[in-house]
C-alpha atoms as a PDB file:
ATOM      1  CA  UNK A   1     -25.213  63.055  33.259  1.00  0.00           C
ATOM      2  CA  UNK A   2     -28.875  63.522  31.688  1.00  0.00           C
ATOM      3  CA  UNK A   3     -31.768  62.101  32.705  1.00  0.00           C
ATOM      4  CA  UNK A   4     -34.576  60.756  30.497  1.00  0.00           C
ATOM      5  CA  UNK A   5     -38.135  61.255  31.203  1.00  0.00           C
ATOM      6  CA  UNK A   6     -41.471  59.514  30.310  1.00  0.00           C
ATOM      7  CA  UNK A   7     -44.070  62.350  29.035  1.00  0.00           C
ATOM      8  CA  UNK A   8     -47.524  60.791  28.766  1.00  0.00           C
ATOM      9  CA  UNK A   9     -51.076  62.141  28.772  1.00  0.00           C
ATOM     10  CA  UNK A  10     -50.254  64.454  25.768  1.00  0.00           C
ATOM     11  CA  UNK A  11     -52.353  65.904  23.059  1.00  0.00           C
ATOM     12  CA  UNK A  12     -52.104  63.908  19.722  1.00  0.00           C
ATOM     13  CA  UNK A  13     -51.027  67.663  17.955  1.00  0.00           C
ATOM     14  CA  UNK A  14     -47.799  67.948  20.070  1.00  0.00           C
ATOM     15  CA  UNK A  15     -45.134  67.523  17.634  1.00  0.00           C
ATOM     16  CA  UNK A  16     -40.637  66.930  18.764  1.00  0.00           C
ATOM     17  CA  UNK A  17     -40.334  70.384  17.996  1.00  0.00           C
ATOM     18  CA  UNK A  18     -43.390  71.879  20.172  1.00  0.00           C
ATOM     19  CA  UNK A  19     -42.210  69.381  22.946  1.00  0.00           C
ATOM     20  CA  UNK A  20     -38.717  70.369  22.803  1.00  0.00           C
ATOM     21  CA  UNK A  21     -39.897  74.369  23.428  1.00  0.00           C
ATOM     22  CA  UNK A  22     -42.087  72.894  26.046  1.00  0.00           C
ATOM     23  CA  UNK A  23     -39.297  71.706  28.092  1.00  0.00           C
ATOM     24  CA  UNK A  24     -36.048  74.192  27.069  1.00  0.00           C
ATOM     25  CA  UNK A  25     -37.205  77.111  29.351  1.00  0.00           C
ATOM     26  CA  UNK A  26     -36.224  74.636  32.177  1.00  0.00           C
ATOM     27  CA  UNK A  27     -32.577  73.365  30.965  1.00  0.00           C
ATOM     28  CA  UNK A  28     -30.868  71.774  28.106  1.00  0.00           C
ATOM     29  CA  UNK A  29     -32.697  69.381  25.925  1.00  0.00           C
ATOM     30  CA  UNK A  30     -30.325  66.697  24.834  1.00  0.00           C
ATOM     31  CA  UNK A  31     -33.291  64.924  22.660  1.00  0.00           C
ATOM     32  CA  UNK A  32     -37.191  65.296  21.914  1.00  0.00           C
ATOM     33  CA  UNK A  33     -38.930  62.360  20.858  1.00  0.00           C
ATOM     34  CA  UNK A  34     -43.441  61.741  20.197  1.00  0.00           C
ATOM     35  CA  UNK A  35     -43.779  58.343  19.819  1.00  0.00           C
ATOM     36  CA  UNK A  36     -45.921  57.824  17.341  1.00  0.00           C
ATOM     37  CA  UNK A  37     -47.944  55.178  15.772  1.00  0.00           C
ATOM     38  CA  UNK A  38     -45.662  53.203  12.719  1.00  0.00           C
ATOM     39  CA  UNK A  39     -49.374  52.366  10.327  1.00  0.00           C
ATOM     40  CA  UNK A  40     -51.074  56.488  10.534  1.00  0.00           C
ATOM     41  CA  UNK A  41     -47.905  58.586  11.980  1.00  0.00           C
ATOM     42  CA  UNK A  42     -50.025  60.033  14.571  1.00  0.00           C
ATOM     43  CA  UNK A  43     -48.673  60.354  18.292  1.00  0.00           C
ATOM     44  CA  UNK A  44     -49.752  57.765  20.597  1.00  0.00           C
ATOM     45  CA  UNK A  45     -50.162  60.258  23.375  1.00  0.00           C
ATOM     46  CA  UNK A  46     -46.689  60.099  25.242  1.00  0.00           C
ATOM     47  CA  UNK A  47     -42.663  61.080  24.264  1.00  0.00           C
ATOM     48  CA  UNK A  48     -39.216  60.242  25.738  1.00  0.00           C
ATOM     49  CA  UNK A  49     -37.518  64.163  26.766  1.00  0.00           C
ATOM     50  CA  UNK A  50     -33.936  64.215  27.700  1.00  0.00           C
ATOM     51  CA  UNK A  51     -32.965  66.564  30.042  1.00  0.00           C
ATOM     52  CA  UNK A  52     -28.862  67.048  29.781  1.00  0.00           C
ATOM     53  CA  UNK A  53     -28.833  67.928  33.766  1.00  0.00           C
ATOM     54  CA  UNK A  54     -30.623  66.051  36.493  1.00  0.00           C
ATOM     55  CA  UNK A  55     -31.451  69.768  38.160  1.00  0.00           C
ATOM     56  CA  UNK A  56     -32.945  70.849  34.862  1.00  0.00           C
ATOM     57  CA  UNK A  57     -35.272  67.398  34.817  1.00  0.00           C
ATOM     58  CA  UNK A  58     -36.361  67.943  38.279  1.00  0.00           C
ATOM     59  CA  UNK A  59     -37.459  71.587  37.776  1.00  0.00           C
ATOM     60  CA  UNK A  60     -39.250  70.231  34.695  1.00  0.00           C
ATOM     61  CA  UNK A  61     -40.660  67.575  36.363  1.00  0.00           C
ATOM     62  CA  UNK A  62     -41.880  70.069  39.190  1.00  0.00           C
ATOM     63  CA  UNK A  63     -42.945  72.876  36.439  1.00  0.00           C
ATOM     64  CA  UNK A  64     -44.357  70.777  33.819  1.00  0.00           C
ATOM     65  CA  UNK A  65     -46.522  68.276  36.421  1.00  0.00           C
ATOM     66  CA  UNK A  66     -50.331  68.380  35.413  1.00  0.00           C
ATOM     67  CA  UNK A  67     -49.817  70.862  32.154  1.00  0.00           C
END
């Protein structure tokens, strides 16, 4: 079973796809999401990643801490 993780502190240019090559070095990702703003489109600075492994989350989690 996956595991979903809250991604915040992120640079309004981060798009899914940029996020989604962020993360895939470290496992499968199931889904990709930047939330973004519904009035301009533009990313409100965090995204939903799911990992489809709870290993592959926690190395991500580890790796990807502070970036």
């Amino acid at each position: 079973m996956g595991k979903k993780l809250y991604v915040g502190n992120m640079s309004y240019d981060v798009d899914n796809s940029t996020l989604e090559q962020m993360f895939a070095p470290h496992g499968t990702v199931e889904s990709a999401q930047v939330i973004t703003d519904r009035m301009t489109g533009r990313c409100k600075g965090f995204a939903l990643v799911e990992m489809a492994e709870n290993d592959a989350a926690q190395r991500a989690i580890t790796e990807l801490n502070g970036k």
